[in-house]
C-alpha atoms as a PDB file:
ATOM      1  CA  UNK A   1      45.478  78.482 -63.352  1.00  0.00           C
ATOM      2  CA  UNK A   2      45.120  82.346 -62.740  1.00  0.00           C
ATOM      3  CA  UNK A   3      48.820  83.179 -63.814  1.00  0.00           C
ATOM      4  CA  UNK A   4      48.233  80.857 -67.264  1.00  0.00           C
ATOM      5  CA  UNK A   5      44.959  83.499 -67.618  1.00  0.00           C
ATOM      6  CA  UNK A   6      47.031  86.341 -67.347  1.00  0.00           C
ATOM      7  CA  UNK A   7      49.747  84.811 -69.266  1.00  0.00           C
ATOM      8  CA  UNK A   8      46.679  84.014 -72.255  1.00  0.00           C
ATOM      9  CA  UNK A   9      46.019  87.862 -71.950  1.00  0.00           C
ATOM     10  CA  UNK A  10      49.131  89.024 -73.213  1.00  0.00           C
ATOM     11  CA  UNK A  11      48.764  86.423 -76.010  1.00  0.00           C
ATOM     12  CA  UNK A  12      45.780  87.422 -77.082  1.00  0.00           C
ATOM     13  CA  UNK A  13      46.935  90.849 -77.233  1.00  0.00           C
ATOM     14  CA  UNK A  14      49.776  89.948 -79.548  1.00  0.00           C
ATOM     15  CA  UNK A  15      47.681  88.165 -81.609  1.00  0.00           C
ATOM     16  CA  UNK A  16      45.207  90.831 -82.291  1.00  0.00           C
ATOM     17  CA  UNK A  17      48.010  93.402 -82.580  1.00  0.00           C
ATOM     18  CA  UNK A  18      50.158  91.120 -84.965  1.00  0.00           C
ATOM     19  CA  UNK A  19      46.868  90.045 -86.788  1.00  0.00           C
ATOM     20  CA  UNK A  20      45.659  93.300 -87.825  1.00  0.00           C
ATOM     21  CA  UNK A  21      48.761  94.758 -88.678  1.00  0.00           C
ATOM     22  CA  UNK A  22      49.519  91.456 -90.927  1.00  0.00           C
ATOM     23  CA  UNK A  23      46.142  92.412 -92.764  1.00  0.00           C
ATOM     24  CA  UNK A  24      46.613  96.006 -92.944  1.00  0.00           C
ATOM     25  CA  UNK A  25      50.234  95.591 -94.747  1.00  0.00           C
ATOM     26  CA  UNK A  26      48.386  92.782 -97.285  1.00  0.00           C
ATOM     27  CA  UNK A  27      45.884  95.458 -97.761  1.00  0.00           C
ATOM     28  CA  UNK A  28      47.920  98.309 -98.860  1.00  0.00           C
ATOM     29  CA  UNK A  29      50.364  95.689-100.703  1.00  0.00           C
ATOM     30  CA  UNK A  30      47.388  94.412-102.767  1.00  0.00           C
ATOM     31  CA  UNK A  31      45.621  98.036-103.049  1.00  0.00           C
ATOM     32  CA  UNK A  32      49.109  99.243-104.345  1.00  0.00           C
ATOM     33  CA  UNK A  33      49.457  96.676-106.744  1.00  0.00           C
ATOM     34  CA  UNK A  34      45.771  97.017-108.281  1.00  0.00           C
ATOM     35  CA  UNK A  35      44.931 100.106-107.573  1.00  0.00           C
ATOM     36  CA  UNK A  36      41.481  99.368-108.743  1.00  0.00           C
ATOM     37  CA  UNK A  37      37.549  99.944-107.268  1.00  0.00           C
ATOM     38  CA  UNK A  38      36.910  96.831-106.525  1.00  0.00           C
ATOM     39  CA  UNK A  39      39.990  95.987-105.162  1.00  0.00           C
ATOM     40  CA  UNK A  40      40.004  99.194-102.647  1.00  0.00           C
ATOM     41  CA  UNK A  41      36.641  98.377-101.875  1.00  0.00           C
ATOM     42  CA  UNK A  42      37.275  94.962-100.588  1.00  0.00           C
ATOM     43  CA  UNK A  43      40.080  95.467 -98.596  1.00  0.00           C
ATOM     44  CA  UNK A  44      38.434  98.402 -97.095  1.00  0.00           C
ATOM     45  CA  UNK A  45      35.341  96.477 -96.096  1.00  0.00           C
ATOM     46  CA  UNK A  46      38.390  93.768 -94.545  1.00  0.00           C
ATOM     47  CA  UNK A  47      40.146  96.534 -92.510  1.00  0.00           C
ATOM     48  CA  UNK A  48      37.075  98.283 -91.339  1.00  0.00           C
ATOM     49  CA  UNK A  49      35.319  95.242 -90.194  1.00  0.00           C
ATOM     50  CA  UNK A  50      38.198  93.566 -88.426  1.00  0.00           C
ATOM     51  CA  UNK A  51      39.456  96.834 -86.614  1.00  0.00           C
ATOM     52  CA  UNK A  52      36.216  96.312 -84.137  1.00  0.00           C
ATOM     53  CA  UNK A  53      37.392  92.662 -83.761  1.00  0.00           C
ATOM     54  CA  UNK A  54      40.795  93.421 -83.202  1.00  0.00           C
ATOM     55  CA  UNK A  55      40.069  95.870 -80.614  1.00  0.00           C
ATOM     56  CA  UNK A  56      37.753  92.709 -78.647  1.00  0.00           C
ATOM     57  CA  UNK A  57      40.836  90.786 -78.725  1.00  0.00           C
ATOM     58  CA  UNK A  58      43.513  93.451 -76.874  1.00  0.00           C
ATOM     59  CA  UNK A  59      40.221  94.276 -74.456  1.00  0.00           C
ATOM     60  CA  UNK A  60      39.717  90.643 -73.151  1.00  0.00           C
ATOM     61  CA  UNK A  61      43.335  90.420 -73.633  1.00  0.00           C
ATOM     62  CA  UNK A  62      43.762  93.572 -71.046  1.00  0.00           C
ATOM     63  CA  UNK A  63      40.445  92.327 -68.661  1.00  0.00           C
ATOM     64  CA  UNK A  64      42.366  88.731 -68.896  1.00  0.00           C
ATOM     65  CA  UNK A  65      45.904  90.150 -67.782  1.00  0.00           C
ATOM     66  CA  UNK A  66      44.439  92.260 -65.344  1.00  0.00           C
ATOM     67  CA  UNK A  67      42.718  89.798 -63.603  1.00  0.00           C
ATOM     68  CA  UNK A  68      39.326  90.094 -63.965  1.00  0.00           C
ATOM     69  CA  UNK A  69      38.757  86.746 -64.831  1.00  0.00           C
ATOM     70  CA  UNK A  70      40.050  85.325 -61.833  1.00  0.00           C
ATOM     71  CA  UNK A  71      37.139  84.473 -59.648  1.00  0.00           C
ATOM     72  CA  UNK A  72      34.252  83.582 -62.347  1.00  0.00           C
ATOM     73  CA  UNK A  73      30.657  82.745 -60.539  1.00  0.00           C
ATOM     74  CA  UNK A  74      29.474  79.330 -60.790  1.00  0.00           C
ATOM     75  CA  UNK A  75      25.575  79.852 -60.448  1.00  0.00           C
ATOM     76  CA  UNK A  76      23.845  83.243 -61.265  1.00  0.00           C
ATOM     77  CA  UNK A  77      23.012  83.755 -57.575  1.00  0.00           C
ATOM     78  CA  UNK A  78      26.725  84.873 -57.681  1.00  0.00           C
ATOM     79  CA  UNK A  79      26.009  87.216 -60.248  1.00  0.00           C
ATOM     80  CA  UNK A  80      25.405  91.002 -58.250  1.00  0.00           C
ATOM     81  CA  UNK A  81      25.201  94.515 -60.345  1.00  0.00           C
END
């Protein structure tokens, strides 16, 4: 089950990588087409609220591939700062 989760984590990463490139190259195809205000303003809003999202993915991607995830506690007496 451990090598699926690391296996998981470098799909993850792909798909946030893949993802936000996908929406940045519909971005500047549809800002290039209509160069307009609304139109730059809504796929700027898109790209800058996804780019946090995108970088969540690739980090519990990374945590997931490097094996954090491993041993997870089953009762929060496990839990120890």
């Amino acid at each position: 089950m451990n090598s699926i989760k690391r296996y998981l984590g470098i799909l993850w990463i792909a798909i946030a990588i893949i993802s936000y490139s996908i929406l940045l190259k519909t971005a500047y195809g549809q800002i290039s087409t209509k160069p307009t205000t609304d139109t730059i303003m809504q796929w700027s809003i898109f790209v800058i609220i996804f780019f946090p999202i995108a970088i969540g993915f690739v980090l519990f991607g990374w945590l997931a591939f490097k094996g954090d995830y491993d041993r997870l506690p089953t009762s929060s007496d496990e839990i120890g700062d």
